[in-house]
C-alpha atoms as a PDB file:
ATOM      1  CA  UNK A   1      84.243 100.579  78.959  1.00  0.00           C
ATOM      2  CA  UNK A   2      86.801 102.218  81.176  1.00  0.00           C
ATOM      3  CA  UNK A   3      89.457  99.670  83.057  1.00  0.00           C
ATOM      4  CA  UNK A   4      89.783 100.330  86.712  1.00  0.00           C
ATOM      5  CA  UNK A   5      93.243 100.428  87.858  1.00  0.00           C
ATOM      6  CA  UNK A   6      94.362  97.515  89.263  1.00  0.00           C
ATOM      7  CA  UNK A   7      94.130  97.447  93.214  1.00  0.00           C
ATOM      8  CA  UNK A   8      97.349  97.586  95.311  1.00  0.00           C
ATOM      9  CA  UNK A   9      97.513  94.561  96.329  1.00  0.00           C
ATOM     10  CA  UNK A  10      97.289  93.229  92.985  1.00  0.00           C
ATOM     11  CA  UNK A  11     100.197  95.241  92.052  1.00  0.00           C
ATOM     12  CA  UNK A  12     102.018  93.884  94.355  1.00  0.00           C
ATOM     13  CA  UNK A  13     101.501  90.162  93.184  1.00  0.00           C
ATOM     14  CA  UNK A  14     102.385  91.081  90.051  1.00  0.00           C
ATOM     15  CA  UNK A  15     105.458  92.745  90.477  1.00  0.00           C
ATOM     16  CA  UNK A  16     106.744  89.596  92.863  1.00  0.00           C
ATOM     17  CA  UNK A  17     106.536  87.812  89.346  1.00  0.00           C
ATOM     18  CA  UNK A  18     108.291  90.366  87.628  1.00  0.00           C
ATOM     19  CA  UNK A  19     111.203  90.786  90.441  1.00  0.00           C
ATOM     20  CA  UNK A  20     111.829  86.617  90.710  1.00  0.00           C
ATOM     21  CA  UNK A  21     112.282  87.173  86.740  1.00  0.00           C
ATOM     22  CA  UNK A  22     114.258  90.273  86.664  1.00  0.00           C
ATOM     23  CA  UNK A  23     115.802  91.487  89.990  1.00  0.00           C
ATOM     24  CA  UNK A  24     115.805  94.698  88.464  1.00  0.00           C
ATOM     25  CA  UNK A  25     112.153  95.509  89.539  1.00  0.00           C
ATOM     26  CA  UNK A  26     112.973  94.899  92.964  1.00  0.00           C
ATOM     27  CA  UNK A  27     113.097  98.583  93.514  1.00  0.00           C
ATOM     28  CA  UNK A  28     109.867  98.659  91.821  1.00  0.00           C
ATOM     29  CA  UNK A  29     108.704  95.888  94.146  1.00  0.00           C
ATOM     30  CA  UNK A  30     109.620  98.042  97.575  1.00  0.00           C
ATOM     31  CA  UNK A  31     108.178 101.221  96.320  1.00  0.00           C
ATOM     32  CA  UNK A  32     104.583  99.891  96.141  1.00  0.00           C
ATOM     33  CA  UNK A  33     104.979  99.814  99.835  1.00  0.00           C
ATOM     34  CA  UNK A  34     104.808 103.217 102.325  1.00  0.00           C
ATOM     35  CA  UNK A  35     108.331 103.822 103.391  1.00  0.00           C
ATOM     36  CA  UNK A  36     107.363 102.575 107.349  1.00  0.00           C
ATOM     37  CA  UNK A  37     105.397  99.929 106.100  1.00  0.00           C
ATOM     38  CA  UNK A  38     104.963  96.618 107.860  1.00  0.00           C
ATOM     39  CA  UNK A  39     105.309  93.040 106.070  1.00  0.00           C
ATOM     40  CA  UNK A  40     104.662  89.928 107.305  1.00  0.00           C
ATOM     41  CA  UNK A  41     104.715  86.898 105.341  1.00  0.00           C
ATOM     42  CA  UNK A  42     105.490  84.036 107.788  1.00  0.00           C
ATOM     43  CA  UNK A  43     105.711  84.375 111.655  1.00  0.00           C
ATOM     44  CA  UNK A  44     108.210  87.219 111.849  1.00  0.00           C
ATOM     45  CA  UNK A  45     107.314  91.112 110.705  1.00  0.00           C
ATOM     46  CA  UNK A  46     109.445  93.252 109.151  1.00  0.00           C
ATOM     47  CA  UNK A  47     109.053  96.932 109.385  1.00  0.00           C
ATOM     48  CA  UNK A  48     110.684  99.680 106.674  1.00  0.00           C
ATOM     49  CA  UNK A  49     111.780  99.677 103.116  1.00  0.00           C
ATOM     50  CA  UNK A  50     115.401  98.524 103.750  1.00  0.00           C
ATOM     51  CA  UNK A  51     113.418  95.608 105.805  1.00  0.00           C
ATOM     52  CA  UNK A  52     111.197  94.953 102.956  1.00  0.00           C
ATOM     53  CA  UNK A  53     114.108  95.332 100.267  1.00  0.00           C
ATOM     54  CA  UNK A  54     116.397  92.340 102.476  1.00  0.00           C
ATOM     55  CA  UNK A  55     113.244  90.370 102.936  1.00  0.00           C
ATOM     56  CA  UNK A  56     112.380  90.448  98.996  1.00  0.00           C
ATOM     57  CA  UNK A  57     115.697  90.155  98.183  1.00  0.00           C
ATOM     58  CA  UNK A  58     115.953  86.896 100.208  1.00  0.00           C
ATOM     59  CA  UNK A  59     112.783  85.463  98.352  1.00  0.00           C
ATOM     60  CA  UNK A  60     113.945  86.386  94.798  1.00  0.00           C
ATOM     61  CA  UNK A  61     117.408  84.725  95.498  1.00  0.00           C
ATOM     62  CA  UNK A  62     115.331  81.175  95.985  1.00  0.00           C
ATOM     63  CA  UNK A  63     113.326  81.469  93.375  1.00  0.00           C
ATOM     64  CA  UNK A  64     114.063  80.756  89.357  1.00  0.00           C
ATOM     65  CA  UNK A  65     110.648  81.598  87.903  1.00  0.00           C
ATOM     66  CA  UNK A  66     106.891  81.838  89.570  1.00  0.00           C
ATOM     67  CA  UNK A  67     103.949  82.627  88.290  1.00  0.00           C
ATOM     68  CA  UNK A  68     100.613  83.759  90.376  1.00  0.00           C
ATOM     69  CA  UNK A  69      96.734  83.711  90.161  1.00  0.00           C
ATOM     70  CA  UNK A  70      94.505  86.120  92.430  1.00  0.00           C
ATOM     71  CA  UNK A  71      91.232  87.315  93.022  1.00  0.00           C
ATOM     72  CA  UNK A  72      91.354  90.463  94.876  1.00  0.00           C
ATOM     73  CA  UNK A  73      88.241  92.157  96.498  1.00  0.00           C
ATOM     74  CA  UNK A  74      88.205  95.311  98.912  1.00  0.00           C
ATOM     75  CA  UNK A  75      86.789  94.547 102.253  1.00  0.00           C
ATOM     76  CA  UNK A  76      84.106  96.506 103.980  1.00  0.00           C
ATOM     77  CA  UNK A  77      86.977  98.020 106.180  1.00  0.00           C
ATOM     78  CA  UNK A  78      88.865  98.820 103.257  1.00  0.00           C
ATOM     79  CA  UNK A  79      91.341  96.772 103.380  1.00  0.00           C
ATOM     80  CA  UNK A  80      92.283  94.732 100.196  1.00  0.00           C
ATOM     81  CA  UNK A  81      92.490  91.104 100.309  1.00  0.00           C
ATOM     82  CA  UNK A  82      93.953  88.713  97.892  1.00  0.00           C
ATOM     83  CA  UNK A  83      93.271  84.874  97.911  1.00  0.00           C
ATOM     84  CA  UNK A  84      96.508  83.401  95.839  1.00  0.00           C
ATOM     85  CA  UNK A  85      98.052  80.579  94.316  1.00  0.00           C
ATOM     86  CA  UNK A  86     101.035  79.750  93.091  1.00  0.00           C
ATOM     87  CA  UNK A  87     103.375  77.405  90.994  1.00  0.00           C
ATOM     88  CA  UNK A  88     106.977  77.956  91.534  1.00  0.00           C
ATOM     89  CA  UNK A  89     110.783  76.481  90.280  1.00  0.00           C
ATOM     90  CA  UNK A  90     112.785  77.407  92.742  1.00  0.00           C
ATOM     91  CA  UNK A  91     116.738  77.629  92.653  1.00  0.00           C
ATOM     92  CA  UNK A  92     117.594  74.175  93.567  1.00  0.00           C
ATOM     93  CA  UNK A  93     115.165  72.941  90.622  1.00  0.00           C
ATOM     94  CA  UNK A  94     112.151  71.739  92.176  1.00  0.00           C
ATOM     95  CA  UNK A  95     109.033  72.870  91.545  1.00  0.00           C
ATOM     96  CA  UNK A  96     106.152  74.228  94.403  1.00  0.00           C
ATOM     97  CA  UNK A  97     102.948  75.054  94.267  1.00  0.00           C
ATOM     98  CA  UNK A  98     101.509  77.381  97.342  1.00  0.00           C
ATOM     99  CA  UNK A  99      98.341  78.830  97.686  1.00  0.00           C
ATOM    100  CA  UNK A 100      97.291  81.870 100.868  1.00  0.00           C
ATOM    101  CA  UNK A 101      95.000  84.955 101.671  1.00  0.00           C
ATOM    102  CA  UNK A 102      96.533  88.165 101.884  1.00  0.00           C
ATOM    103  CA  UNK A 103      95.171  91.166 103.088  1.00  0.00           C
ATOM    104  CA  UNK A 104      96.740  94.895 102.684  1.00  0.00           C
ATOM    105  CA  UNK A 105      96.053  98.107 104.645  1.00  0.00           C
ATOM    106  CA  UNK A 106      96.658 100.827 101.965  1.00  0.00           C
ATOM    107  CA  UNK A 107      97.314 104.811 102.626  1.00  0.00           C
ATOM    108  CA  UNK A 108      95.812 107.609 100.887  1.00  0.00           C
ATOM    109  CA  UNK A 109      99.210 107.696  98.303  1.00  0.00           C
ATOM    110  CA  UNK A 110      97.765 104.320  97.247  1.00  0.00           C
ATOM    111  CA  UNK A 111     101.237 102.328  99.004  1.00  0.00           C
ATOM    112  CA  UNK A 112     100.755  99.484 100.946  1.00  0.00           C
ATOM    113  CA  UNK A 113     101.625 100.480 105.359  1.00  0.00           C
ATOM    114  CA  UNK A 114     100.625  96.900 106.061  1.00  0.00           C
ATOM    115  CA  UNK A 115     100.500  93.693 104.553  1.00  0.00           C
ATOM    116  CA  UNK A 116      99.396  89.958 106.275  1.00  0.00           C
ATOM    117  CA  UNK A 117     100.088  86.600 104.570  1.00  0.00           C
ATOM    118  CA  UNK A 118      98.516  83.389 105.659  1.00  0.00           C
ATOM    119  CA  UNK A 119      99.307  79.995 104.089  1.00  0.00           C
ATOM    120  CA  UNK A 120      96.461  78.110 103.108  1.00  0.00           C
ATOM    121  CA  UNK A 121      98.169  75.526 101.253  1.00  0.00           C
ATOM    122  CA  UNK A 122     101.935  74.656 102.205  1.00  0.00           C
ATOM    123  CA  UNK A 123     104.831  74.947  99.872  1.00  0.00           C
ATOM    124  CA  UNK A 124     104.646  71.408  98.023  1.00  0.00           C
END
């Protein structure tokens, strides 16, 4: 049986794993995105790759090692949503665990334009 290829969003996730472990794929990271794109993981949107780059950047620099789960669906609308959890050692040594929804607009090239994060479970 044919695989599908994995859904944007997923991509996504599982290149944020990669990047915290090798900064290298950081450039990998900010091409899955359209080059205006919009991200917004807490309160404040960014907009643009050199945005997106300084925002990822910022989140692999406090992070020694994380590791996600997902289940990712595509909505009637299209968009693709991702429910998420995740244990984390950050750079100071202690260890989080976070869990959220997100859900991704995606353009025809198959690049996330948008992308909405909402905690369900607090960093703890």
């Amino acid at each position: 049986m044919p695989q599908t290829p994995p859904l944007a969003i997923e991509r996504y996730i599982a290149t944020v794993d990669r990047a915290i472990a090798d900064e290298a794929v950081l450039e990998e990271l900010v091409d899955i995105f359209a080059p205006n794109a919009v991200v917004q993981l807490d309160d404040t949107p960014v907009r643009g790759s050199r945005a997106i780059r300084e925002l990822y950047r910022d989140f692999i620099a406090i992070h020694v090692e994380a590791k996600h789960f997902w289940n990712a669906t595509v909505l009637p609308d299209g968009r693709q949503r991702a429910e998420w959890a995740c244990a984390a050692r950050m750079s100071d040594g202690s260890l989080v665990t976070v869990a959220g929804l997100e859900h991704a607009t995606v353009g025809t090239d198959d690049r996330i334009v948008d992308l909405r994060n909402e905690l369900t479970r607090p960093p703890a």
